[in-house]
PDB file of N, CA and C in Angstrom:
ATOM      1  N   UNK A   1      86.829  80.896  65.283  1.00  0.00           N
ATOM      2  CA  UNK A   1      85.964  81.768  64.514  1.00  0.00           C
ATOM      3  C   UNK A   1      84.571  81.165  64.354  1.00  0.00           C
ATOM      4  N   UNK A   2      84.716  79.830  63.776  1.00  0.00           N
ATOM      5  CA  UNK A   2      83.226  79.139  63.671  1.00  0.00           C
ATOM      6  C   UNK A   2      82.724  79.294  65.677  1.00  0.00           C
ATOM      7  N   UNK A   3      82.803  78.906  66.726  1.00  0.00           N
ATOM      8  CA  UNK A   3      82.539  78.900  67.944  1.00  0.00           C
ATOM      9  C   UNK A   3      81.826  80.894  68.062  1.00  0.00           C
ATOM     10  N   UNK A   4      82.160  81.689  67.540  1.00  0.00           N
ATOM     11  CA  UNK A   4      81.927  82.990  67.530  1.00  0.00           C
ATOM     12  C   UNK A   4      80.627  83.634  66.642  1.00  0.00           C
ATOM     13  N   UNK A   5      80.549  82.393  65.483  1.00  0.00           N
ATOM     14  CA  UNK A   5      79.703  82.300  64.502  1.00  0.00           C
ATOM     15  C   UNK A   5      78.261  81.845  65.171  1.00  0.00           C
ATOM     16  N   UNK A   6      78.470  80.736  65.840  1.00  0.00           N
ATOM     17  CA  UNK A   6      77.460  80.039  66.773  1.00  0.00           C
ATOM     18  C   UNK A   6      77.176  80.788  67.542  1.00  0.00           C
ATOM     19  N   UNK A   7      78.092  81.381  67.887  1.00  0.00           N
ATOM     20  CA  UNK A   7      77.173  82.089  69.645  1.00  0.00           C
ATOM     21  C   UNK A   7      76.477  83.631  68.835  1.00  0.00           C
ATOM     22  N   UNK A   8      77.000  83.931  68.115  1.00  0.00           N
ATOM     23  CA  UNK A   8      75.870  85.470  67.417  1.00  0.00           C
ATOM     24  C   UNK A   8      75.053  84.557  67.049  1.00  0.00           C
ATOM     25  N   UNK A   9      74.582  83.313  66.254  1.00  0.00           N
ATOM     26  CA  UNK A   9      73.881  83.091  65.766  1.00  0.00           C
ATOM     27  C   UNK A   9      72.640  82.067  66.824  1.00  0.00           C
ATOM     28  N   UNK A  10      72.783  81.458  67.691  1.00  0.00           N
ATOM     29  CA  UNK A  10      72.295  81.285  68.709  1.00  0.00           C
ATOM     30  C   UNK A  10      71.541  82.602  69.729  1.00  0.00           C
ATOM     31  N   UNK A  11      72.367  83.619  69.729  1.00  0.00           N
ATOM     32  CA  UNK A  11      71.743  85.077  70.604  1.00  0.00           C
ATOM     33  C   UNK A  11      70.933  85.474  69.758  1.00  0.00           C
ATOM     34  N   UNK A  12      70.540  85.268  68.212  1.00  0.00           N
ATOM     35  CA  UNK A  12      69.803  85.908  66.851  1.00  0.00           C
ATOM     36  C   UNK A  12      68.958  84.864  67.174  1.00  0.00           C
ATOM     37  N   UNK A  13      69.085  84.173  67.129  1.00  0.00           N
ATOM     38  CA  UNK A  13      67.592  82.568  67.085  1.00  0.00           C
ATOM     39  C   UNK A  13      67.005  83.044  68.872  1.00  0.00           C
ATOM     40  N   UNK A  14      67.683  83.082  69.862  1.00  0.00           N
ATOM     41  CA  UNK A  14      66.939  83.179  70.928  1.00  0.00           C
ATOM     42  C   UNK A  14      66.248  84.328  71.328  1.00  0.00           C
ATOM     43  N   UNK A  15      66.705  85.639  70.695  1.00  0.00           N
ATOM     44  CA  UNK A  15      66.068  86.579  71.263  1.00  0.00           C
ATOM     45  C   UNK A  15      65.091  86.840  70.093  1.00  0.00           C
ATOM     46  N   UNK A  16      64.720  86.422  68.344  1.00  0.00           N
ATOM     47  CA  UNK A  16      63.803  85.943  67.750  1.00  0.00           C
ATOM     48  C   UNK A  16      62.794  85.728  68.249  1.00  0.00           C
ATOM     49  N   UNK A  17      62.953  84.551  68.819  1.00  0.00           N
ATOM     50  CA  UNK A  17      62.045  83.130  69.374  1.00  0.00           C
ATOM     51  C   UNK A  17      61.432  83.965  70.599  1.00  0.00           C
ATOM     52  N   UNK A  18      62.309  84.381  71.626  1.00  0.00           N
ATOM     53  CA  UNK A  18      61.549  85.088  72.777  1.00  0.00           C
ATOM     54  C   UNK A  18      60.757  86.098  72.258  1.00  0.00           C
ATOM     55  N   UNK A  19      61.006  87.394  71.312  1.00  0.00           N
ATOM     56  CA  UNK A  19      59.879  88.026  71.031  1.00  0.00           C
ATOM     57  C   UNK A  19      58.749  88.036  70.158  1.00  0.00           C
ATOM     58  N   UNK A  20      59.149  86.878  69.546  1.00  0.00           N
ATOM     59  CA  UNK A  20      57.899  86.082  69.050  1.00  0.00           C
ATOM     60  C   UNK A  20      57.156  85.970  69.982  1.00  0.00           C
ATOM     61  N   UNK A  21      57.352  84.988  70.921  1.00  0.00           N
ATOM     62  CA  UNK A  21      56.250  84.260  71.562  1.00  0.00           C
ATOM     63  C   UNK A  21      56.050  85.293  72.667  1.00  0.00           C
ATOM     64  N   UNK A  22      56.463  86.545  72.795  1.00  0.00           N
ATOM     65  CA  UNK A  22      55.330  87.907  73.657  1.00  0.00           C
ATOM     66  C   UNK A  22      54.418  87.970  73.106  1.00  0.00           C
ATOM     67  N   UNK A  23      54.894  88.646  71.396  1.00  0.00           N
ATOM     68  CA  UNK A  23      54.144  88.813  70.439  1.00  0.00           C
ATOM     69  C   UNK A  23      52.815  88.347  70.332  1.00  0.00           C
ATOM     70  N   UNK A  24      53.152  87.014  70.558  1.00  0.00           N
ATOM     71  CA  UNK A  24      51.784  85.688  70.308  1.00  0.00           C
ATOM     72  C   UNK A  24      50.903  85.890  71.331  1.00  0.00           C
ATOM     73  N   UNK A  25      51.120  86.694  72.633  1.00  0.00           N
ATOM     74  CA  UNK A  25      50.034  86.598  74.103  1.00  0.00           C
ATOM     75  C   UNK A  25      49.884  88.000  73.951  1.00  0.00           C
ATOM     76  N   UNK A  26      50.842  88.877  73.661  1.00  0.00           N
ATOM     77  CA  UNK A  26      50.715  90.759  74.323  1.00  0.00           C
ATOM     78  C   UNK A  26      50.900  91.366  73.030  1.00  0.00           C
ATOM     79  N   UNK A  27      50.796  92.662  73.364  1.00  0.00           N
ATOM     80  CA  UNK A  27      51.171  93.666  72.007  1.00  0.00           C
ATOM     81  C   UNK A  27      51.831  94.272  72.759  1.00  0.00           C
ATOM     82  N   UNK A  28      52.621  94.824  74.059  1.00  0.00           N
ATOM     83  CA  UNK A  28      53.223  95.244  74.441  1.00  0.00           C
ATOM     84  C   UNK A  28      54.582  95.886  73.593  1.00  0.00           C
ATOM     85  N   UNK A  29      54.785  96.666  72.627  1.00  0.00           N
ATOM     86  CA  UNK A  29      56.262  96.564  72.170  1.00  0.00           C
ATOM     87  C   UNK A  29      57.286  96.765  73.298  1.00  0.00           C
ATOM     88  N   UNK A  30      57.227  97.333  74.160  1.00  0.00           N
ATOM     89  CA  UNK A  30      58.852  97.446  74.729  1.00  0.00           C
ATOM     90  C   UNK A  30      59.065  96.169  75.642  1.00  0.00           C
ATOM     91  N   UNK A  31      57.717  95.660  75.949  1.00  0.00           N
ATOM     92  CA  UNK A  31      58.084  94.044  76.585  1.00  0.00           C
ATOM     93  C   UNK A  31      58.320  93.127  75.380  1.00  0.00           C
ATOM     94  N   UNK A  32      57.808  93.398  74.767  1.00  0.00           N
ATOM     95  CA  UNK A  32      58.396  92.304  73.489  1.00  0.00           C
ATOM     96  C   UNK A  32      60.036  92.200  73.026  1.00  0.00           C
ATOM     97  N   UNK A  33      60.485  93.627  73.295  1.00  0.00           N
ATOM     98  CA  UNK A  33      61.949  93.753  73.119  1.00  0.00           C
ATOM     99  C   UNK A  33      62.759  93.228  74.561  1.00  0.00           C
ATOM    100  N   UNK A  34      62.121  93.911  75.673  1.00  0.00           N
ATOM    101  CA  UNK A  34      62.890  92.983  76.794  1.00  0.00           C
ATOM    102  C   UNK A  34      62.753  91.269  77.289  1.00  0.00           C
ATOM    103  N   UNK A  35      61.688  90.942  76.371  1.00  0.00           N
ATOM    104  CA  UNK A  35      61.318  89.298  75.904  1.00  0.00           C
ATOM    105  C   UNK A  35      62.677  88.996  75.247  1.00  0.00           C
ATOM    106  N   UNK A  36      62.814  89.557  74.178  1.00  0.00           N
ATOM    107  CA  UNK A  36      63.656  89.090  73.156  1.00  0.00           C
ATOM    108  C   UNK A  36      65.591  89.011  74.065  1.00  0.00           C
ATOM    109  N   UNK A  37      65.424  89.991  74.725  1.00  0.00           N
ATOM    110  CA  UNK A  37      66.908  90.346  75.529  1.00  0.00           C
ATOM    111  C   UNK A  37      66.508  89.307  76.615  1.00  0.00           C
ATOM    112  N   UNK A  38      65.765  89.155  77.264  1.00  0.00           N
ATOM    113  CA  UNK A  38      66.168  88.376  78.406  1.00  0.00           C
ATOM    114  C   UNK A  38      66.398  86.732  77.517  1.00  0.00           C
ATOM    115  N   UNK A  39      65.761  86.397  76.950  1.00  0.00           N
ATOM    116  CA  UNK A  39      65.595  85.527  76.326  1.00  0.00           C
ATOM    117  C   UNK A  39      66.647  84.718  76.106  1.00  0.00           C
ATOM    118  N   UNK A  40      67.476  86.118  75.205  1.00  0.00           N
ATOM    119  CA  UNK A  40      68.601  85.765  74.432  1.00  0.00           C
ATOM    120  C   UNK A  40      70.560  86.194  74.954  1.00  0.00           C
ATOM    121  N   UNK A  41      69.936  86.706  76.734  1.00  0.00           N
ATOM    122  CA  UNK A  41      71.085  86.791  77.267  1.00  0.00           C
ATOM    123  C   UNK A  41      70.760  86.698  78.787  1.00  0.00           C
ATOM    124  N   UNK A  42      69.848  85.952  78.818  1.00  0.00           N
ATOM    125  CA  UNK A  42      69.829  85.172  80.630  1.00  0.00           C
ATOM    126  C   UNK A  42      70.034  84.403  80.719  1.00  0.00           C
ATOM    127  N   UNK A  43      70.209  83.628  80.214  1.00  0.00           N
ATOM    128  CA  UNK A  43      71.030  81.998  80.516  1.00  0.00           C
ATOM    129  C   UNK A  43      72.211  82.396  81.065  1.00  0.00           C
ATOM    130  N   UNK A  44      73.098  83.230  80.061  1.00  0.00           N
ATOM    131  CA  UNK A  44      74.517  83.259  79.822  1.00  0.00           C
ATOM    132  C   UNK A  44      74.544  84.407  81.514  1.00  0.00           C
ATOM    133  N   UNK A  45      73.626  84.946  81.709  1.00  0.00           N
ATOM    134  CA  UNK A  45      74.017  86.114  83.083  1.00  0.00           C
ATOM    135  C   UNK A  45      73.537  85.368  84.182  1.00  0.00           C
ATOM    136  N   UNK A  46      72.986  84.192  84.443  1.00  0.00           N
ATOM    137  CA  UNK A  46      72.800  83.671  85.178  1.00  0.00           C
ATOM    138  C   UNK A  46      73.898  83.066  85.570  1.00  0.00           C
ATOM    139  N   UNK A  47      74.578  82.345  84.547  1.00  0.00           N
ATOM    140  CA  UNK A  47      75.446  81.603  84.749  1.00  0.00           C
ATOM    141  C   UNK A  47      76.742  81.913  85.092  1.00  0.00           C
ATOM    142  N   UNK A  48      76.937  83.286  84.281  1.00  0.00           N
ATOM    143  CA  UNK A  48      78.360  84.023  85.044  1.00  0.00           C
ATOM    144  C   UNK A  48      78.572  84.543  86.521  1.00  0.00           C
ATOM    145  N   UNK A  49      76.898  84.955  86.693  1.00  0.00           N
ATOM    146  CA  UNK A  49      76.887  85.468  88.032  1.00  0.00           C
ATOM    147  C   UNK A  49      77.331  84.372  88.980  1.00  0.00           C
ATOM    148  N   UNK A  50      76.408  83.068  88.854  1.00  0.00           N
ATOM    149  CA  UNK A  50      76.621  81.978  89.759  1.00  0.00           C
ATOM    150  C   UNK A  50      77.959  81.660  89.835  1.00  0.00           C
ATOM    151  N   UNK A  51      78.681  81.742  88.780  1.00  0.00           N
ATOM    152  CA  UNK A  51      80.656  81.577  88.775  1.00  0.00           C
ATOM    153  C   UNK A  51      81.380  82.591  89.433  1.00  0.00           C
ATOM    154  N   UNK A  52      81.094  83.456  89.315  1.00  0.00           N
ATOM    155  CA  UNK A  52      81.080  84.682  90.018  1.00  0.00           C
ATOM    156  C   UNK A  52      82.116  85.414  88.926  1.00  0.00           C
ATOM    157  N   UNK A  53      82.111  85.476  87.938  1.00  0.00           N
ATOM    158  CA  UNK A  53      82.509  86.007  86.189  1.00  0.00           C
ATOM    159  C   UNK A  53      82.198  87.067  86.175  1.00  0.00           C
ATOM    160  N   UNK A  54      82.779  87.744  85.039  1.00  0.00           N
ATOM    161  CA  UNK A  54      82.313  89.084  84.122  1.00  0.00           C
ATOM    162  C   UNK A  54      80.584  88.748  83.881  1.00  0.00           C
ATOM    163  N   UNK A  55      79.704  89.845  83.745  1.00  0.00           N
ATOM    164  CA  UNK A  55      78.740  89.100  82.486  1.00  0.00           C
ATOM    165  C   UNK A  55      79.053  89.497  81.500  1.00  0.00           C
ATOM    166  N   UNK A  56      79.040  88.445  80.761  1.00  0.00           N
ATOM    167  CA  UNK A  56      79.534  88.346  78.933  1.00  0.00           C
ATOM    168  C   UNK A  56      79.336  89.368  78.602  1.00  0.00           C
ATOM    169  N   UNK A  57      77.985  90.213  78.579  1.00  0.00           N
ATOM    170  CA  UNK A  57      77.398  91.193  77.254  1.00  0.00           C
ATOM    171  C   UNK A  57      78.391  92.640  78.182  1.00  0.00           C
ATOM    172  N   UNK A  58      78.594  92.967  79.373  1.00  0.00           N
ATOM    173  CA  UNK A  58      79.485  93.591  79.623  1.00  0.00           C
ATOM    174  C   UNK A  58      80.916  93.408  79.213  1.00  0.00           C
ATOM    175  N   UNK A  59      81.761  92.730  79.517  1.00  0.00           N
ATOM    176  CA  UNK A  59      82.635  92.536  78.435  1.00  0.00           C
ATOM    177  C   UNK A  59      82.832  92.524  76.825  1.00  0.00           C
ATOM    178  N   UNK A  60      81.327  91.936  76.146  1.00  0.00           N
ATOM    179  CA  UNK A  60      81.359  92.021  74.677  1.00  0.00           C
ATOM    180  C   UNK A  60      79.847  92.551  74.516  1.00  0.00           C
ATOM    181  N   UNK A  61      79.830  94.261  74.228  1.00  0.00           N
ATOM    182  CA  UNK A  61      78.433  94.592  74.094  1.00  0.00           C
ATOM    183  C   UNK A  61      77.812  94.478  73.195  1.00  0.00           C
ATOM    184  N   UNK A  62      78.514  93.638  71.731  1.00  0.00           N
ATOM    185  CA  UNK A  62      77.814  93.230  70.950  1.00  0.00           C
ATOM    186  C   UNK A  62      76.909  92.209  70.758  1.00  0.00           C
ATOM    187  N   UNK A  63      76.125  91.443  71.999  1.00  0.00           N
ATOM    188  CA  UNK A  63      75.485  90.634  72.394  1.00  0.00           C
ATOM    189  C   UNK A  63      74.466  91.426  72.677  1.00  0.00           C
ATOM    190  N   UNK A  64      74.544  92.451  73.200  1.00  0.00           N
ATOM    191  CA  UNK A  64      73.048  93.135  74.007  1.00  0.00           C
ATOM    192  C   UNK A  64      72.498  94.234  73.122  1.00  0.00           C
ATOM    193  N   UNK A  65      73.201  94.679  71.743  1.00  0.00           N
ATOM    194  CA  UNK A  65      73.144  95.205  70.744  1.00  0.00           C
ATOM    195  C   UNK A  65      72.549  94.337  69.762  1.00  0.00           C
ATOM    196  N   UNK A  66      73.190  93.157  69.321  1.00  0.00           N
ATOM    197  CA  UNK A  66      72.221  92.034  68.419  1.00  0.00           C
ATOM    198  C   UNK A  66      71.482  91.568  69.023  1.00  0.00           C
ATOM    199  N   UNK A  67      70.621  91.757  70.232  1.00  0.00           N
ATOM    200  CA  UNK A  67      69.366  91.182  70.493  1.00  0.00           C
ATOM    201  C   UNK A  67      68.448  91.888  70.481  1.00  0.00           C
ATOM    202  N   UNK A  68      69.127  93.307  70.389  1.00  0.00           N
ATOM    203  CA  UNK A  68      67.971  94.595  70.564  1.00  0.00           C
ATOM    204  C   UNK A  68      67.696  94.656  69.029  1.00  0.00           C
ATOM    205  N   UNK A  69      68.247  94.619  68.118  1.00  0.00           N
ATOM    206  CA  UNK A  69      68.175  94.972  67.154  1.00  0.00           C
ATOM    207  C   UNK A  69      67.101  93.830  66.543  1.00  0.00           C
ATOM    208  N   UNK A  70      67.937  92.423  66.492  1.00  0.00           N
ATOM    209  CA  UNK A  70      66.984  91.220  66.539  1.00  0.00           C
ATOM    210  C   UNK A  70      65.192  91.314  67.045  1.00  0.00           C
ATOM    211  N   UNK A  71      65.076  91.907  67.878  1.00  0.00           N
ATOM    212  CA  UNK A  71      63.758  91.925  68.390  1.00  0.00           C
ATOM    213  C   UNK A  71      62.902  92.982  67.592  1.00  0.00           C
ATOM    214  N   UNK A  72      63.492  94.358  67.445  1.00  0.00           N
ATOM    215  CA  UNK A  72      63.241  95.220  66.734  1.00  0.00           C
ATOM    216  C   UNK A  72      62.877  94.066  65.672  1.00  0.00           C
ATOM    217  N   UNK A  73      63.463  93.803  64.836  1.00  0.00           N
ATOM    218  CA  UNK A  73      62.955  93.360  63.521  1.00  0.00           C
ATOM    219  C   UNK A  73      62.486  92.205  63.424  1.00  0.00           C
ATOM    220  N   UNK A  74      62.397  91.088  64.254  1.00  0.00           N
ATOM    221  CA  UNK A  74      61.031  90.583  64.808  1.00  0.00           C
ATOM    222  C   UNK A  74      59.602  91.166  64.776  1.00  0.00           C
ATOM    223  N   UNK A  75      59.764  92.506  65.380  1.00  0.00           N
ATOM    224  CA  UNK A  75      58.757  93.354  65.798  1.00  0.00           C
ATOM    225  C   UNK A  75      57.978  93.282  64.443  1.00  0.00           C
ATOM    226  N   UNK A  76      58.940  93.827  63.204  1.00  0.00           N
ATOM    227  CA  UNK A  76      58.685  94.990  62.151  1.00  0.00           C
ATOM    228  C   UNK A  76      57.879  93.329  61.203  1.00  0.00           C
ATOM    229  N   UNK A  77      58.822  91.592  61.498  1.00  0.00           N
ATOM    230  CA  UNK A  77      57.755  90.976  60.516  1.00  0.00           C
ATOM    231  C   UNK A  77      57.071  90.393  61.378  1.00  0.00           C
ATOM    232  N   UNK A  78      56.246  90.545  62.091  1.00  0.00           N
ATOM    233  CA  UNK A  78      55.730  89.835  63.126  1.00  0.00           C
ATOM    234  C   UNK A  78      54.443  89.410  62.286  1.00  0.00           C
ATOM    235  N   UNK A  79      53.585  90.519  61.860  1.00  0.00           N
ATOM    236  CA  UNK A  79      52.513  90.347  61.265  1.00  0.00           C
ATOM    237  C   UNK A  79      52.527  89.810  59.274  1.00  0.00           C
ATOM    238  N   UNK A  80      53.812  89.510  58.996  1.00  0.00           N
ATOM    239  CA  UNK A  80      53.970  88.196  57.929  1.00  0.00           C
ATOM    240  C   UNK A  80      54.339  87.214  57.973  1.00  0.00           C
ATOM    241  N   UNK A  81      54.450  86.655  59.442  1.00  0.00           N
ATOM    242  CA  UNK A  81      55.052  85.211  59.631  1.00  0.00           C
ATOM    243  C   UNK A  81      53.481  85.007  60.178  1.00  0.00           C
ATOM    244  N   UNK A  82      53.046  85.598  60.556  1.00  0.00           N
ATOM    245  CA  UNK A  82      51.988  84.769  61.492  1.00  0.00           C
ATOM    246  C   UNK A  82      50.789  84.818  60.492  1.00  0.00           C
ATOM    247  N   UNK A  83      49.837  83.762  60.887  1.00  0.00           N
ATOM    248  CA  UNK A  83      48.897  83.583  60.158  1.00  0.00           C
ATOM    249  C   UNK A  83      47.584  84.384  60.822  1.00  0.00           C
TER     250      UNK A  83
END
């Protein structure tokens, strides 16, 4: 359960962090959201592909759902975190 805890909470910090730092160069919103998704689920599709695996967020679509959402609300405090 804790290992399940980490990995939502790791996909929430990475796809954060990725649409932050669009944020910081572009105003683009819908690249800022596919910032935040690649961000926060390309490692993990790289790596299944190369195994030749499921990709994760196909098997569990609640990964590609909490990053969309994550970025979304990135989006919404973007302009009270930043100075």
């Amino acid at each position: 359960m804790q290992v399940i805890l980490l990995d939502y909470l790791s996909t929430i910090v990475f796809a954060f962090n990725g649409t932050i730092a669009y944020m910081n160069v572009g105003s683009n919103l819908l690249i800022a959201v596919f910032c935040g998704l690649l961000t926060s689920i390309g490692g993990g599709t790289i790596r299944d592909t190369m195994n030749g695996a499921e990709i994760f967020w196909l098997r569990h679509p609640i990964y590609l759902f909490l990053s969309f959402f994550i970025s979304i609300i990135a989006i919404c405090i973007y302009k009270h975190i930043t100075p």
